[in-house]
Protein backbone atom coordinates (compact mmCIF):
# COMPACT_ATOMS: atom_id res chain seq x y z
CA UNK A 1 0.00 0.00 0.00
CA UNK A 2 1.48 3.51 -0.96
CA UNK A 3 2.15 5.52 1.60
CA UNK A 4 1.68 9.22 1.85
CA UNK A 5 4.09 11.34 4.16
CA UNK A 6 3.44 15.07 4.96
CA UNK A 7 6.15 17.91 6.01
CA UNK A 8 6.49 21.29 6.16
CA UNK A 9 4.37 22.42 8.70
CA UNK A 10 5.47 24.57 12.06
CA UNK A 11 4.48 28.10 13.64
CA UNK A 12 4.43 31.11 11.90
CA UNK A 13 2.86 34.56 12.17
CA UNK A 14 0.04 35.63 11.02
CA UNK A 15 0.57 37.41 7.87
CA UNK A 16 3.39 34.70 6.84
CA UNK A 17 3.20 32.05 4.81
CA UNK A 18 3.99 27.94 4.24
CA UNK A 19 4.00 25.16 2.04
CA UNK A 20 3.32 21.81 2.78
CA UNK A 21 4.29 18.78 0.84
CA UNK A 22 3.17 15.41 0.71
CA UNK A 23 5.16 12.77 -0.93
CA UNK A 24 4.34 9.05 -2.29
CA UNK A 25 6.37 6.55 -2.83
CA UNK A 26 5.18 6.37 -6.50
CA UNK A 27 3.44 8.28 -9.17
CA UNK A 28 -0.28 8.59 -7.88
CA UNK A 29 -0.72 12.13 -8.35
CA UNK A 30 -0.74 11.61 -12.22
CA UNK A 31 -3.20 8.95 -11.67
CA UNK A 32 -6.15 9.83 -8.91
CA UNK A 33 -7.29 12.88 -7.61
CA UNK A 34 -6.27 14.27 -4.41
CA UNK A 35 -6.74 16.69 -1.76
CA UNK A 36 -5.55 18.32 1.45
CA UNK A 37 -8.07 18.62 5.10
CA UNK A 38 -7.37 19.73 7.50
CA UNK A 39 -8.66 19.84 11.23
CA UNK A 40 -8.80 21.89 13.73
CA UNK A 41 -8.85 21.09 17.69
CA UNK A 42 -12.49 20.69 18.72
CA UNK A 43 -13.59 20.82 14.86
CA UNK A 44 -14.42 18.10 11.98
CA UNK A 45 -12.04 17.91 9.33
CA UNK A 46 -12.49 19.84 6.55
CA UNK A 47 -11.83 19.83 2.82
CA UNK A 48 -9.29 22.99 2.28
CA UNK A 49 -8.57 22.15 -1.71
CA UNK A 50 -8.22 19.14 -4.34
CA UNK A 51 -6.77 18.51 -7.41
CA UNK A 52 -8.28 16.54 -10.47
CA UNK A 53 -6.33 14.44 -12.42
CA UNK A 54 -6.56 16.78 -15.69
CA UNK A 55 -5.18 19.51 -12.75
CA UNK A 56 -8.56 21.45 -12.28
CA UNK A 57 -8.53 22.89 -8.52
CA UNK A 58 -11.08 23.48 -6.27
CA UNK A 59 -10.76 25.70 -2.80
CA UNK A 60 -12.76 26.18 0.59
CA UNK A 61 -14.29 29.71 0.11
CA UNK A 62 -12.19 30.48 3.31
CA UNK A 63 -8.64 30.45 1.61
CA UNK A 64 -9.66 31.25 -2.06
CA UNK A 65 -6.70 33.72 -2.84
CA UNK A 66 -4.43 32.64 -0.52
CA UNK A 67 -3.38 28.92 -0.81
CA UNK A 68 -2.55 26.85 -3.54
CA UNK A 69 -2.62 23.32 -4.25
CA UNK A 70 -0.19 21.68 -6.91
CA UNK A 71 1.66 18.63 -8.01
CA UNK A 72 5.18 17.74 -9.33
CA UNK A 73 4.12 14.29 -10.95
CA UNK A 74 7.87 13.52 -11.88
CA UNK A 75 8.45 14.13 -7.92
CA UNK A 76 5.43 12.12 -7.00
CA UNK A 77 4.27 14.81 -4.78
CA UNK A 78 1.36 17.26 -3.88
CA UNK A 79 1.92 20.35 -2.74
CA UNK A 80 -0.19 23.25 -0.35
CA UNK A 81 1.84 26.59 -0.99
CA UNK A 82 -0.31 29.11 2.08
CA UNK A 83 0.28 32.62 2.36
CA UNK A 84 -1.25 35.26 4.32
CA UNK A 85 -1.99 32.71 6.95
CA UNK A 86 -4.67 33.65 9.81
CA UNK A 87 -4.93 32.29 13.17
CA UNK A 88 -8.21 30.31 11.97
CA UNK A 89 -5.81 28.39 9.47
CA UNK A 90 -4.30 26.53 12.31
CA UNK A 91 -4.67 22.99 12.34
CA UNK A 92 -3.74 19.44 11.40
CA UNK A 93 -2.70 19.54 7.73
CA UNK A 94 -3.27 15.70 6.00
CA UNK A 95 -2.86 14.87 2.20
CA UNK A 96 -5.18 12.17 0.73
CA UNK A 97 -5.56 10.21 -2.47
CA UNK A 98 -8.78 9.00 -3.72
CA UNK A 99 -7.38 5.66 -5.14
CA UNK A 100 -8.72 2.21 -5.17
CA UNK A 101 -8.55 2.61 -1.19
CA UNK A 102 -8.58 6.20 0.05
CA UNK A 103 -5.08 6.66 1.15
CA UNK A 104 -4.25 9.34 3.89
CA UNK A 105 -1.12 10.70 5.21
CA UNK A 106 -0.14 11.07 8.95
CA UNK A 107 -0.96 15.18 9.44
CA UNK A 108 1.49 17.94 9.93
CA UNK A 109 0.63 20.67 12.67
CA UNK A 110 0.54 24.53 11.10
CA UNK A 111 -0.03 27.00 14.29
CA UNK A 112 -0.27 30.64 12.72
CA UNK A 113 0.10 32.68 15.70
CA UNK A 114 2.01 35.70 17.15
């Protein structure tokens, strides 16, 4: 089973910005679509953006303008570039892959505060 392994988060102001990765072991990106949640203490996890395979996006209305999702197929990862982060985007970060079997990476914590 492929696994999916996120990095990149860590605290940072608001204002500032992040990008989060979240590499496979092999090309899936090219293959299924994929997304990022993410989930907040105390909160249900939320879609935050996803990726077709033909590369069509689709944001939360809540960071429309601010983050973008991407993928380096050759690199056999997805990416979550963040900017102009606000408290309220703190959370779990995870990465998943609507395969055969929804696949799901382990979370990285982003904590936007001063």
């Amino acid at each position: 089973q492929v696994q999916l392994v996120e990095s990149g988060g860590g605290l940072v102001q608001p204002g500032g910005s992040l990008t989060l990765s979240c590499a496979a072991a092999r090309s899936i990106f090219s293959m299924y679509a994929a997304a990022w949640y993410r989930q907040a203490p105390g909160k249900q996890r939320e879609l935050v953006a996803q990726i077709a395979v033909g590369g069509s996006t689709i944001y939360v209305d809540s960071v429309k303008g601010r983050f973008t999702i991407a993928r380096d197929n050759a690199k056999s990862t997805m990416y979550l570039q963040m900017s102009s982060l606000k408290p309220e985007d703190t959370a779990v970060y995870y990465c998943t892959v609507w395969g055969p079997v929804q696949l799901w990476g382990q979370g990285t914590q982003v904590t936007v505060s001063s």
